[in-house]
C-alpha atoms as a PDB file:
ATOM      1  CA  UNK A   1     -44.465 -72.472 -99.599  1.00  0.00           C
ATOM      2  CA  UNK A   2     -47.470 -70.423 -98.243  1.00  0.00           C
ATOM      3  CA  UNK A   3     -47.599 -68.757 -94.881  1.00  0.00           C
ATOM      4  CA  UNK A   4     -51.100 -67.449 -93.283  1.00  0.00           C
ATOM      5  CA  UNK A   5     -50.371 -64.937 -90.361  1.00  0.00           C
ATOM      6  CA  UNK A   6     -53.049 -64.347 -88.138  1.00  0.00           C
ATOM      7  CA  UNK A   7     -53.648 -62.452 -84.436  1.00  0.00           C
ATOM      8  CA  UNK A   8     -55.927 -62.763 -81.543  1.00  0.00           C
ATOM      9  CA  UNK A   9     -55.883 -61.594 -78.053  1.00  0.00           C
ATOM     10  CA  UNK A  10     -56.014 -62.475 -74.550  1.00  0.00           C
ATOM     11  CA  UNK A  11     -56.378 -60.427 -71.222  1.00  0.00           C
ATOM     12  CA  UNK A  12     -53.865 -61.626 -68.374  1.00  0.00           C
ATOM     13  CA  UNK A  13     -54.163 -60.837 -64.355  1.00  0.00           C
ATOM     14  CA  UNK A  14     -50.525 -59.461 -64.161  1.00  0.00           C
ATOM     15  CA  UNK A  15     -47.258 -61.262 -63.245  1.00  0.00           C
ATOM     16  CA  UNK A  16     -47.055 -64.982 -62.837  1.00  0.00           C
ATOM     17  CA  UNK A  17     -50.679 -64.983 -65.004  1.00  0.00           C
ATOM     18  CA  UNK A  18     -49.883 -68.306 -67.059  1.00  0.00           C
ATOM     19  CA  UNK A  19     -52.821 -68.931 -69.658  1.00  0.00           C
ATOM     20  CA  UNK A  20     -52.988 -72.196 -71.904  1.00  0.00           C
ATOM     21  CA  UNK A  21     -53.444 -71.071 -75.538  1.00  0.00           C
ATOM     22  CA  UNK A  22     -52.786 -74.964 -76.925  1.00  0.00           C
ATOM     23  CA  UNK A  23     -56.653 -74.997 -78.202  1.00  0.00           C
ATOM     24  CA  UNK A  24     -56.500 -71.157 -79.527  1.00  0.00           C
ATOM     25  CA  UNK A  25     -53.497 -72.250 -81.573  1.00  0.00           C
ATOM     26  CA  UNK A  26     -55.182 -75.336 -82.347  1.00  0.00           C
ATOM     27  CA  UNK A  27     -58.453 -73.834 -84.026  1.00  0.00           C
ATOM     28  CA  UNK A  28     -56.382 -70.967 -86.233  1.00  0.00           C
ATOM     29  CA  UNK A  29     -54.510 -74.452 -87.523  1.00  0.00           C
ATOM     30  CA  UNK A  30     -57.701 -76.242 -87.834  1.00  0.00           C
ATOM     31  CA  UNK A  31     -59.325 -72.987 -89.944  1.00  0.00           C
ATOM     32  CA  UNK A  32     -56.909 -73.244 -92.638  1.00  0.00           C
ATOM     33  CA  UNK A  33     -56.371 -75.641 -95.931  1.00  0.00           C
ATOM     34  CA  UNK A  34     -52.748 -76.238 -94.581  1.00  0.00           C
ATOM     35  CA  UNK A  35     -51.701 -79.987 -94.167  1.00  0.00           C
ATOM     36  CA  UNK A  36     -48.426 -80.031 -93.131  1.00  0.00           C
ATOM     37  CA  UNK A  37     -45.656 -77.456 -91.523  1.00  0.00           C
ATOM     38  CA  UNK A  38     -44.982 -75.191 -89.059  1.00  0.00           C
ATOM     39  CA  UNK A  39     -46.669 -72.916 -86.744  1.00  0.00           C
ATOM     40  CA  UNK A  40     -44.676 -69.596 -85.048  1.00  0.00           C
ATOM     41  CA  UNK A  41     -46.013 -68.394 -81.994  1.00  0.00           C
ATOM     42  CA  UNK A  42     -44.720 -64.886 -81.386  1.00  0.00           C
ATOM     43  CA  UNK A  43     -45.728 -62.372 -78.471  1.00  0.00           C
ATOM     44  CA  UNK A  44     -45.181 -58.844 -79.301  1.00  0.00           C
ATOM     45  CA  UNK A  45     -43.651 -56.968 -76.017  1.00  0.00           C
ATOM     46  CA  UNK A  46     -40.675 -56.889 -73.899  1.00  0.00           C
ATOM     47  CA  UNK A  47     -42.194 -58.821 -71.059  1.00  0.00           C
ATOM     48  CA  UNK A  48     -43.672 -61.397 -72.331  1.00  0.00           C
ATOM     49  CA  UNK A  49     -43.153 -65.087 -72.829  1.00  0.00           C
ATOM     50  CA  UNK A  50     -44.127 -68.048 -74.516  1.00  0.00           C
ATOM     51  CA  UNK A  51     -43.035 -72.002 -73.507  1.00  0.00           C
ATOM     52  CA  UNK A  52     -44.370 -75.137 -73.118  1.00  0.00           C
ATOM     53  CA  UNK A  53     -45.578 -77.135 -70.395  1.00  0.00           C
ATOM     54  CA  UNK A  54     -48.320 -80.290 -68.509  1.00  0.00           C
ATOM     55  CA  UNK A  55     -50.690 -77.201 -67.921  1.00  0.00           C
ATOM     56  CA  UNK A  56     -51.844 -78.687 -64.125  1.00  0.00           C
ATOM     57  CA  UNK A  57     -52.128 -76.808 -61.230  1.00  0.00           C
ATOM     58  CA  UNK A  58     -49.049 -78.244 -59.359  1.00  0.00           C
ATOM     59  CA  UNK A  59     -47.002 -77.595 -62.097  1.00  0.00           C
ATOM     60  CA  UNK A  60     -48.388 -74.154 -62.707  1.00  0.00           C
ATOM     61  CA  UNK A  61     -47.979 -73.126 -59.452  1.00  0.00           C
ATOM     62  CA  UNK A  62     -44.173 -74.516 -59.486  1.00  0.00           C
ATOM     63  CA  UNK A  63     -43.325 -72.525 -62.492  1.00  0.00           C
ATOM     64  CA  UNK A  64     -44.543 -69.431 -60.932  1.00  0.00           C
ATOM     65  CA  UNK A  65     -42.998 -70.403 -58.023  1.00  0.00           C
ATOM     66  CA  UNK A  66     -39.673 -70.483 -59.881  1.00  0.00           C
ATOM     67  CA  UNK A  67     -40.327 -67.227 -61.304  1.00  0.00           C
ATOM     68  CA  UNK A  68     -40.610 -65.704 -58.029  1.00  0.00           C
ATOM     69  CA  UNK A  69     -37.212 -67.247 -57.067  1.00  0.00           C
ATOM     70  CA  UNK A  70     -35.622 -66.361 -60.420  1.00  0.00           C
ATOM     71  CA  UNK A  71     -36.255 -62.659 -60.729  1.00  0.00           C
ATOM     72  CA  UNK A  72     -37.986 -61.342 -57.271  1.00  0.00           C
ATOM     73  CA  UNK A  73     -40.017 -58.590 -58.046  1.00  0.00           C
ATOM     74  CA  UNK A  74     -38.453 -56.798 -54.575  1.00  0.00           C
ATOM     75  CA  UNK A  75     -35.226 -57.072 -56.231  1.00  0.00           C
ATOM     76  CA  UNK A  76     -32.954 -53.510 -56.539  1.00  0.00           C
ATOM     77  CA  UNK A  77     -33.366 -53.279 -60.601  1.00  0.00           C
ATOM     78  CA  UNK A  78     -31.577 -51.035 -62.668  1.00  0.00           C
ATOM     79  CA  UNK A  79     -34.271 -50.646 -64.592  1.00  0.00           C
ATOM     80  CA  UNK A  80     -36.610 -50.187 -62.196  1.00  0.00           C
ATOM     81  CA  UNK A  81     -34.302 -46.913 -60.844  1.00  0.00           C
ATOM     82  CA  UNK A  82     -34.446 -45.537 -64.218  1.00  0.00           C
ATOM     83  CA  UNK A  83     -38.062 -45.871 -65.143  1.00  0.00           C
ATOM     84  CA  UNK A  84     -39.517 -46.199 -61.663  1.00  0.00           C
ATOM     85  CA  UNK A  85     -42.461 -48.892 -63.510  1.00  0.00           C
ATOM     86  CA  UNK A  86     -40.920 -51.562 -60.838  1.00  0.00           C
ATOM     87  CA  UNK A  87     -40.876 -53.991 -63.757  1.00  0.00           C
ATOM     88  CA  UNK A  88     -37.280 -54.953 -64.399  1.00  0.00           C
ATOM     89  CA  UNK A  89     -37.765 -58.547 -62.943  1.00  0.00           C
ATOM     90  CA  UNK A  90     -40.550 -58.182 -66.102  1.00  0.00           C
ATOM     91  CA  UNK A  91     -38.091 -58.044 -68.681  1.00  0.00           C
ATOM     92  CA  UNK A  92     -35.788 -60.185 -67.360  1.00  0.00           C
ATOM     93  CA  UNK A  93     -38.274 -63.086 -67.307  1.00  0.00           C
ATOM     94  CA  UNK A  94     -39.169 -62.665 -70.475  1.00  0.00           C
ATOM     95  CA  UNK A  95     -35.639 -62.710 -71.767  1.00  0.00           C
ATOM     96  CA  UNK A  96     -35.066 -66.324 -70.155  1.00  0.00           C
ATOM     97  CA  UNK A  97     -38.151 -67.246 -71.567  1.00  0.00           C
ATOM     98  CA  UNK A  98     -37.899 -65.991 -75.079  1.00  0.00           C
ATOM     99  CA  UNK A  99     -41.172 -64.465 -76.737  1.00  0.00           C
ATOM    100  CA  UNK A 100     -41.767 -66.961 -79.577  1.00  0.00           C
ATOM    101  CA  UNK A 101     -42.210 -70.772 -80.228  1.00  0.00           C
ATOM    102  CA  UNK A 102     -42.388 -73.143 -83.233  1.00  0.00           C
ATOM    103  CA  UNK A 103     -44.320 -76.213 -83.471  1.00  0.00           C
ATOM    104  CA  UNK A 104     -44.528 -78.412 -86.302  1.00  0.00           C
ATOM    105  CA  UNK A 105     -47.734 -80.340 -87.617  1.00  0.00           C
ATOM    106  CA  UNK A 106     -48.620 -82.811 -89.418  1.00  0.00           C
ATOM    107  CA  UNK A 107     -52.248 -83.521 -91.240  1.00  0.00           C
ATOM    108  CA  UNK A 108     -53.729 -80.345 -89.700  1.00  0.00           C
ATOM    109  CA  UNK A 109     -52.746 -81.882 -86.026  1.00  0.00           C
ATOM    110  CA  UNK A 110     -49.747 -80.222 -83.717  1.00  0.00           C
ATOM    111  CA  UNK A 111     -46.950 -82.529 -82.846  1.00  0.00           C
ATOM    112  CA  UNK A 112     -47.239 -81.954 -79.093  1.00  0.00           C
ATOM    113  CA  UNK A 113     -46.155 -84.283 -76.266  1.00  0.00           C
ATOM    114  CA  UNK A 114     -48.525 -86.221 -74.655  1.00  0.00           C
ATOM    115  CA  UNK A 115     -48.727 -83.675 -72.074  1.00  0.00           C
ATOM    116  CA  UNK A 116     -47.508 -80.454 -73.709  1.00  0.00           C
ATOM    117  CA  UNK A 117     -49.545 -77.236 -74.148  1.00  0.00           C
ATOM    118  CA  UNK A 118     -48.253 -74.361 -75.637  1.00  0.00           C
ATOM    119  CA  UNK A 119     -49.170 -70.893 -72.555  1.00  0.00           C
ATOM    120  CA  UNK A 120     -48.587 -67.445 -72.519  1.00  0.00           C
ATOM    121  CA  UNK A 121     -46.659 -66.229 -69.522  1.00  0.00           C
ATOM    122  CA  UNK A 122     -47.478 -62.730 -68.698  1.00  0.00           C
ATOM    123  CA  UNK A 123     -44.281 -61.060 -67.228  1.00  0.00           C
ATOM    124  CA  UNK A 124     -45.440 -57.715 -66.671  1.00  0.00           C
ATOM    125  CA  UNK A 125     -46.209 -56.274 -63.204  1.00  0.00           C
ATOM    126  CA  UNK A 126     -49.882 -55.552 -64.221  1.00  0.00           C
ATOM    127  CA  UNK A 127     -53.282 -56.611 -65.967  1.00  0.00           C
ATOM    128  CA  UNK A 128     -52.989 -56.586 -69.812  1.00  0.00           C
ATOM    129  CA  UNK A 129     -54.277 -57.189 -73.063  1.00  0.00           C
ATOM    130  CA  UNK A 130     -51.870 -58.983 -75.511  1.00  0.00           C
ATOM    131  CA  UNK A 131     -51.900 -59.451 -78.949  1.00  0.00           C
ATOM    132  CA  UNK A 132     -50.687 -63.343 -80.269  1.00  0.00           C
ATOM    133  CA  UNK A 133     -48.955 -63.435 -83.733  1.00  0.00           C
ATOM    134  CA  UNK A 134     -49.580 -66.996 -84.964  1.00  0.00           C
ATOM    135  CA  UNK A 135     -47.496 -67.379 -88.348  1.00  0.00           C
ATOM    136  CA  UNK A 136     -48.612 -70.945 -89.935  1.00  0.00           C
ATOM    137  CA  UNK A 137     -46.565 -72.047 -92.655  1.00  0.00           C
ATOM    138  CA  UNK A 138     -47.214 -74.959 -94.810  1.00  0.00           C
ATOM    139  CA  UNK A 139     -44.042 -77.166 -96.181  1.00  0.00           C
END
């Protein structure tokens, strides 16, 4: 079994920022001699998240939408009282959402739905630049 683990970045526009990385995840596959096996999508950082979804704009702006309604940002936070970074509806997002994702492929092509993309959710309640860990790992 080899495993190739790679990085790359992206800058997000703070809370509710949801960015399709599908085609970055797509090229680090397409860059290696792997054929077959799995790819681990993990985002370093307590508030942030990784899912998939039909990236269109409806959709996009329902999920955010439900994020809103899910953990309001106006919300009286623990967290927020002890850190005062008004980000505990952060952390708690990116708990539901998890911070890492597996998808297998098959002759150097993701098994994705027909209309699944893999995004990046940004949780936090700012601008930020985050580092992707994409682990590829060939059966």
């Amino acid at each position: 079994m080899d495993i190739k683990t790679l990085k790359t970045a992206i800058k997000t526009k703070g809370c509710g920022d949801i960015v399709d990385i599908t085609n970055i995840v797509a090229e680090k596959l397409a860059n290696t001699e792997f054929n077959e096996g799995n790819i681990l999508i993990f985002a370093p950082g307590a508030t942030t998240a990784l899912t998939t979804i039909e990236y269109e704009d409806g959709l996009i702006r329902d999920l955010k939408d439900l994020m809103k309604k899910l953990a309001p940002a106006d919300f009286d936070y623990f967290h927020n009282r002890r850190w005062n970074d008004g980000n505990g509806h952060s952390h708690l997002l990116s708990a539901l959402f998890k911070a890492s994702l597996t998808i297998p492929f098959y002759n150097k092509t993701m098994i994705l739905g027909t209309w699944q993309q893999i995004v990046f959710v940004e949780c936090d309640n700012r601008p930020r630049t985050r580092e992707i860990i994409i682990q590829i790992t060939e059966k």
